[in-house]
Structures are given as C-alpha cells and as structure tokens.
Protein backbone atom coordinates (compact mmCIF):
# COMPACT_ATOMS: atom_id res chain seq x y z
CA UNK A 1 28.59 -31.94 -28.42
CA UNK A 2 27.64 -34.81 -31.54
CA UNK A 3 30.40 -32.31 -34.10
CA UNK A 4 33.25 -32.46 -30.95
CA UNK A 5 32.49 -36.27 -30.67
CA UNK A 6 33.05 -36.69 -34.35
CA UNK A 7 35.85 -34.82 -34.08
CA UNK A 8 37.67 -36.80 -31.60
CA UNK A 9 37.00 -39.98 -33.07
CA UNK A 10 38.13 -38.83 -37.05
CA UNK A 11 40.88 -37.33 -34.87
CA UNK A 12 41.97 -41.05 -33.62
CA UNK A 13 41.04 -42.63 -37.02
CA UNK A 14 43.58 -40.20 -38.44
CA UNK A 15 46.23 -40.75 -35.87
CA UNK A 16 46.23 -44.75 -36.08
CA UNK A 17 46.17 -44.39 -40.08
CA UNK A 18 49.74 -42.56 -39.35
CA UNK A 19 51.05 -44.85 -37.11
CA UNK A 20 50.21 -47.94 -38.86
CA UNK A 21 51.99 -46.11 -41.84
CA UNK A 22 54.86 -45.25 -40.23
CA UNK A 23 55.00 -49.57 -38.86
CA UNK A 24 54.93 -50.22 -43.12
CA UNK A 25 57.38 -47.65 -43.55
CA UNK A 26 59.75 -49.40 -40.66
CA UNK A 27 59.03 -52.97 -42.10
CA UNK A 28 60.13 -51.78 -45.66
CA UNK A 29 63.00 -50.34 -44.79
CA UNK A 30 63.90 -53.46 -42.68
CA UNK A 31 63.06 -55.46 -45.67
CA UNK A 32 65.84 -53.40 -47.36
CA UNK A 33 68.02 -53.58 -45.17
CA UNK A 34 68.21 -57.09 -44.41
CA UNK A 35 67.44 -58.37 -48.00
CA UNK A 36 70.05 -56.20 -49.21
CA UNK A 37 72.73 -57.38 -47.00
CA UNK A 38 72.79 -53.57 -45.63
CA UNK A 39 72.36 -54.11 -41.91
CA UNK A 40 75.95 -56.00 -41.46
CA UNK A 41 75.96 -58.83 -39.24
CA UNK A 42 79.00 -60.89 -37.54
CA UNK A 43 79.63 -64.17 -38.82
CA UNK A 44 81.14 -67.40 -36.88
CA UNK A 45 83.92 -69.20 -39.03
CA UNK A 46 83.95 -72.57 -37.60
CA UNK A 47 84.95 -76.15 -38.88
CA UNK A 48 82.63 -79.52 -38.22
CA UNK A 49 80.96 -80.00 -41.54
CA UNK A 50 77.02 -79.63 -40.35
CA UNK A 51 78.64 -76.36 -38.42
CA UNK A 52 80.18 -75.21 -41.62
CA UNK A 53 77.10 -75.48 -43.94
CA UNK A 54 75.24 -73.33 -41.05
CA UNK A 55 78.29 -70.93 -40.89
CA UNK A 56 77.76 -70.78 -45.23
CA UNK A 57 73.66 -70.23 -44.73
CA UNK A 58 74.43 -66.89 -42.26
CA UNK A 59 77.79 -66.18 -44.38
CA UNK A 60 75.63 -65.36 -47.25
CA UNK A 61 72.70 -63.92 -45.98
CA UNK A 62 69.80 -66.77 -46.05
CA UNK A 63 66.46 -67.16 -44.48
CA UNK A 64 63.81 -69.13 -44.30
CA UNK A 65 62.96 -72.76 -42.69
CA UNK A 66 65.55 -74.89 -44.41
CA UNK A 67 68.60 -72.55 -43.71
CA UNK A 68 67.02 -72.74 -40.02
CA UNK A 69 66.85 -76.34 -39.97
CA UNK A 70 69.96 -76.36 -41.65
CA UNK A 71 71.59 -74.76 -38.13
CA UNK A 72 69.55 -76.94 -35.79
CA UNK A 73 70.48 -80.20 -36.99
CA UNK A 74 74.14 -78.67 -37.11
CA UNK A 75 73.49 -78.16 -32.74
CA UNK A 76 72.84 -81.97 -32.94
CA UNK A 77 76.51 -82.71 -33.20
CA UNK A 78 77.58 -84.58 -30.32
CA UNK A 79 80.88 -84.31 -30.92
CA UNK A 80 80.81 -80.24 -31.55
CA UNK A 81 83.64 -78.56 -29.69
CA UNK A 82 82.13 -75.87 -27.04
CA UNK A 83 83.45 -73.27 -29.01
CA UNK A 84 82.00 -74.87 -32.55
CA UNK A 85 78.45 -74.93 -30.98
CA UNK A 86 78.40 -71.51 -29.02
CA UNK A 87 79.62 -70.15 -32.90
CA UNK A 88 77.00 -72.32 -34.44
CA UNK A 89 74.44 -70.65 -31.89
CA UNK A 90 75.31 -67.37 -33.21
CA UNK A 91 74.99 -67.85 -37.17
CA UNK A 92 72.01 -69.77 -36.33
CA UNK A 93 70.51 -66.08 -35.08
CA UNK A 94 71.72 -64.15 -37.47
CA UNK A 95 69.66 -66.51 -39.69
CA UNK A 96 66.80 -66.27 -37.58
CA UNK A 97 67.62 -62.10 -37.25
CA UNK A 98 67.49 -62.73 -41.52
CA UNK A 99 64.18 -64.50 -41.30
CA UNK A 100 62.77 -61.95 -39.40
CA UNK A 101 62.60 -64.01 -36.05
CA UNK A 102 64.61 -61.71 -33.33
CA UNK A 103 63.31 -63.30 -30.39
CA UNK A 104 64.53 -66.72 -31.49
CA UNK A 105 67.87 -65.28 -32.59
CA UNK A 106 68.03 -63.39 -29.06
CA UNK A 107 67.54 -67.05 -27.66
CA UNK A 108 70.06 -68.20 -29.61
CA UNK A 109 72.57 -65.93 -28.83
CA UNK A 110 72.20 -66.02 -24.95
CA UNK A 111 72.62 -70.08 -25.65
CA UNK A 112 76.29 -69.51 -26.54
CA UNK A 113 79.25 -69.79 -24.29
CA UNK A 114 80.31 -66.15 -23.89
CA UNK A 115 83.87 -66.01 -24.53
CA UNK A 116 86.24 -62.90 -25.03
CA UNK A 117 86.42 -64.31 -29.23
CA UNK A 118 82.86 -64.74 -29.53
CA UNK A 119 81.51 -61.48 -27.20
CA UNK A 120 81.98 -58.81 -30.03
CA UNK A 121 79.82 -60.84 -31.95
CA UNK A 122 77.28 -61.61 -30.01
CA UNK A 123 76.60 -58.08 -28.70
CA UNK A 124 76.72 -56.85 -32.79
CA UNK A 125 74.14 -59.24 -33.83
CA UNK A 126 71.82 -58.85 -30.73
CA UNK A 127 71.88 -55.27 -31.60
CA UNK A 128 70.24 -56.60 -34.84
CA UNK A 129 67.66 -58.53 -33.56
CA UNK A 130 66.48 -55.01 -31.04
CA UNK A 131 66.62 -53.18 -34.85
CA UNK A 132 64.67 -55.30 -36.30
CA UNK A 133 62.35 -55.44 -33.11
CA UNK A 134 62.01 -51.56 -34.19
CA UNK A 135 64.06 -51.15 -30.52
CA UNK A 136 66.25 -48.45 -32.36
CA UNK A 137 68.02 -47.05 -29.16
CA UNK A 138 68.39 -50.68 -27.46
CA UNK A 139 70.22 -51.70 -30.94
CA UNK A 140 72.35 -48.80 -30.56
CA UNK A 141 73.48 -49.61 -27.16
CA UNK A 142 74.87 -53.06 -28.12
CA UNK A 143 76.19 -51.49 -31.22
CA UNK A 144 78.22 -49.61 -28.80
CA UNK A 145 78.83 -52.60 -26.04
CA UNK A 146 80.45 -54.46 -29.26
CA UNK A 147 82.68 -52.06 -29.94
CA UNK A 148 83.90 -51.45 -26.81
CA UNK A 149 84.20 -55.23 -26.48
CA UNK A 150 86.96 -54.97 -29.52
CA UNK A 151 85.11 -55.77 -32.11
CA UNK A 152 86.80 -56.65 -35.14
CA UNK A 153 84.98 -54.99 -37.75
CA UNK A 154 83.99 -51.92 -35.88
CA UNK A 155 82.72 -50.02 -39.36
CA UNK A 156 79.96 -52.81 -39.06
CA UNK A 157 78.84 -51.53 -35.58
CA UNK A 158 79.05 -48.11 -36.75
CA UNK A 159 77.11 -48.15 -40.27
CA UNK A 160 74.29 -50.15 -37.76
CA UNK A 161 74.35 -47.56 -35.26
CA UNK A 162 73.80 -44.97 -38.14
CA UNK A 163 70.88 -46.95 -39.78
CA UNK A 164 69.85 -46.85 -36.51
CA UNK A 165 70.06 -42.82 -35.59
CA UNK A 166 68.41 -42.79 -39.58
CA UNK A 167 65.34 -44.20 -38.47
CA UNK A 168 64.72 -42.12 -35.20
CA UNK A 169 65.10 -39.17 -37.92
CA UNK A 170 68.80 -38.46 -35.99
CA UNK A 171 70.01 -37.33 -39.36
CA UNK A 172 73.05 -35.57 -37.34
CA UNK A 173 74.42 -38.74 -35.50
CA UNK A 174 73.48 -40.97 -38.29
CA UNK A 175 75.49 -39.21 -40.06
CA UNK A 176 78.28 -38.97 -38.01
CA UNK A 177 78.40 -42.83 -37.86
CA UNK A 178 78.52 -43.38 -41.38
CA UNK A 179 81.71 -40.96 -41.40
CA UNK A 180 83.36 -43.49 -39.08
CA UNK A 181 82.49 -46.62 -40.78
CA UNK A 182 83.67 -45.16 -43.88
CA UNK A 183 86.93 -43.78 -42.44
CA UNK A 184 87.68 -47.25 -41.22
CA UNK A 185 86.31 -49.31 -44.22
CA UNK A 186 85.34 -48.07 -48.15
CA UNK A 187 83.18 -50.46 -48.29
CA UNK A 188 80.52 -50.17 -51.58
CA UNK A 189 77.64 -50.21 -49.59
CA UNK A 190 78.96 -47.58 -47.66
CA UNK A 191 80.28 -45.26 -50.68
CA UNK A 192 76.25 -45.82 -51.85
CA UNK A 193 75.03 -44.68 -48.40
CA UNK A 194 77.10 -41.45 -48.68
CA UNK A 195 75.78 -40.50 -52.21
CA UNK A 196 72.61 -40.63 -51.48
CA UNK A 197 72.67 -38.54 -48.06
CA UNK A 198 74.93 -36.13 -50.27
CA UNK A 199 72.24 -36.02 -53.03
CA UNK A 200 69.66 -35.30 -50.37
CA UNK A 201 71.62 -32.31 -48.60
CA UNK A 202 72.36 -34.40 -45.46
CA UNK A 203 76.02 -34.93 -45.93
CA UNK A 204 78.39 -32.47 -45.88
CA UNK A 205 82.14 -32.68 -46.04
C-alpha cells in the first residue's frame, strides 16, 4: 500500500512538472510572437495629436507603462471625435494585448463605439487578447467573426488563426491558414513561416 502511495504522488509530481512546462513553453512562444511583431494586430489611423502619438505607440508595436499612459492621457481629450476615441480605445489594447495585459485590452475594446469601420478590428485584436490568454479556440473564433465582418487585411486573421491551430498541435489547419494568408499577402514574415514548416516536413505543396 506505502509503494502504490508513492506511486501516485511521484505520478502527480510528474504530471504538474509537464504542465507547468508546457505554461513556459506557451509564454515563450507568446513572447515570440508578440515581441517579434508575428501575431498581427489591427491598427486605428486617427488624427488629434495625443490620439496620433497613441495610434504611433500600437503602430509600432510598444509596451510597457509609458506607451500605456501615453493612450490614457490621449482618452482625456475632450474634444476627441466619437470615432477618434472609440479608435484610440482600440490601439490603446493592442498596447495593453503588447504588454501582456488582455483583460485590460478586452476592457478597452468593449469601451469603443462599435461601428461597421471599426468592428473588423475590434473582433481581430480581441482574438489576440483570448491568444494570449492561452484561449486558443476562443481566439480563433473572433479570428473568424473578423473576417466575416470584412476585414481588411484578412491574411492577418488568417496567419492568427494558424498560430493559433499551431499551438493546439493542429498542424493540418494551421497549415491550411498560413496557405491563405500567403495567397492573399507575401508578406516576409509569412514567406519565414512557410520555410520553416517546409524544413520540418509539415508543409507540402
């Protein structure tokens, strides 16, 4: 009875060693992905000058408090347009989706003003913050609401939605979604992407 209890417990030891590995493993490759500019996200263009610096910090992929603060004092326009601060309200969570803060960029989003120009958008970078929240089939389902919302870069949704497949080890759809992105876009990133899966034996032509 003492070896089976042993056992069992060397049995859970071993089993939370794995999972907590696999959590490092997600992080990293979220680290990657975000630090790298690989997981695309949609950015705002808007005008007011406090709008515009927060439109720059989330054009070119910052983090951190003062690219935050940057965005919030940017909100505290009076005189922002309702359309300048529901756009503002979305590059201030991609920053916060850069900074590793989904929640508050999830709060952010559902702060802007839905309208048919900003809806792609939204739903794309909401599907960022569930990636980054490790909610891999969640992210997928707003990759696909933004497309079907018209999206305007729709090889963004789809390079997502195969980072996504990726890490639930969907090597078939993930791989199918890179085709797409690529078919609509040759982007670099996405020429890089298809090397390595080809180099690996995933990709086939």
């Amino acid at each position: 009875m003492t070896m089976k209890l042993v056992d069992s417990n060397l049995y859970q030891e071993r089993n939370l060693h794995e999972k907590k590995l696999m959590k490092l493993h997600i992080f990293f490759l979220l680290c990657v992905c975000l630090h790298a500019n690989l997981l695309f996200s949609s950015v705002t263009v808007i005008g007011r000058e406090g709008a515009a610096l927060c439109y720059q910090e989330a054009e070119m992929g910052n983090s951190g408090y003062s690219s935050i603060n940057t965005c919030l004092k940017a909100l505290q326009d009076q005189f922002l347009t309702t359309q300048d601060r529901s756009g503002t309200q979305v590059n201030l969570g991609i920053v916060l989706n850069n900074s590793f803060l989904p929640d508050g960029a999830l709060r952010a989003f559902s702060k802007a003003k839905i309208s048919e120009e900003l809806k792609p958008e939204i739903l794309l970078n909401s599907g960022n913050s569930y990636f980054i929240k490790t909610e891999f089939w969640k992210a997928i389902e707003y990759y696909d609401k933004s497309i079907k919302s018209g999206l305007k870069d729709r090889s963004a949704a789809f390079y997502n939605k195969g980072l996504s497949y990726e890490m639930l080890k969907d090597m078939n759809s993930a791989i199918v979604n890179y085709k797409k992105a690529l078919l609509l876009k040759p982007e670099k990133v996405y020429l890089k992407k298809k090397g390595k899966l080809v180099e690996g034996g995933y990709w086939s032509e």
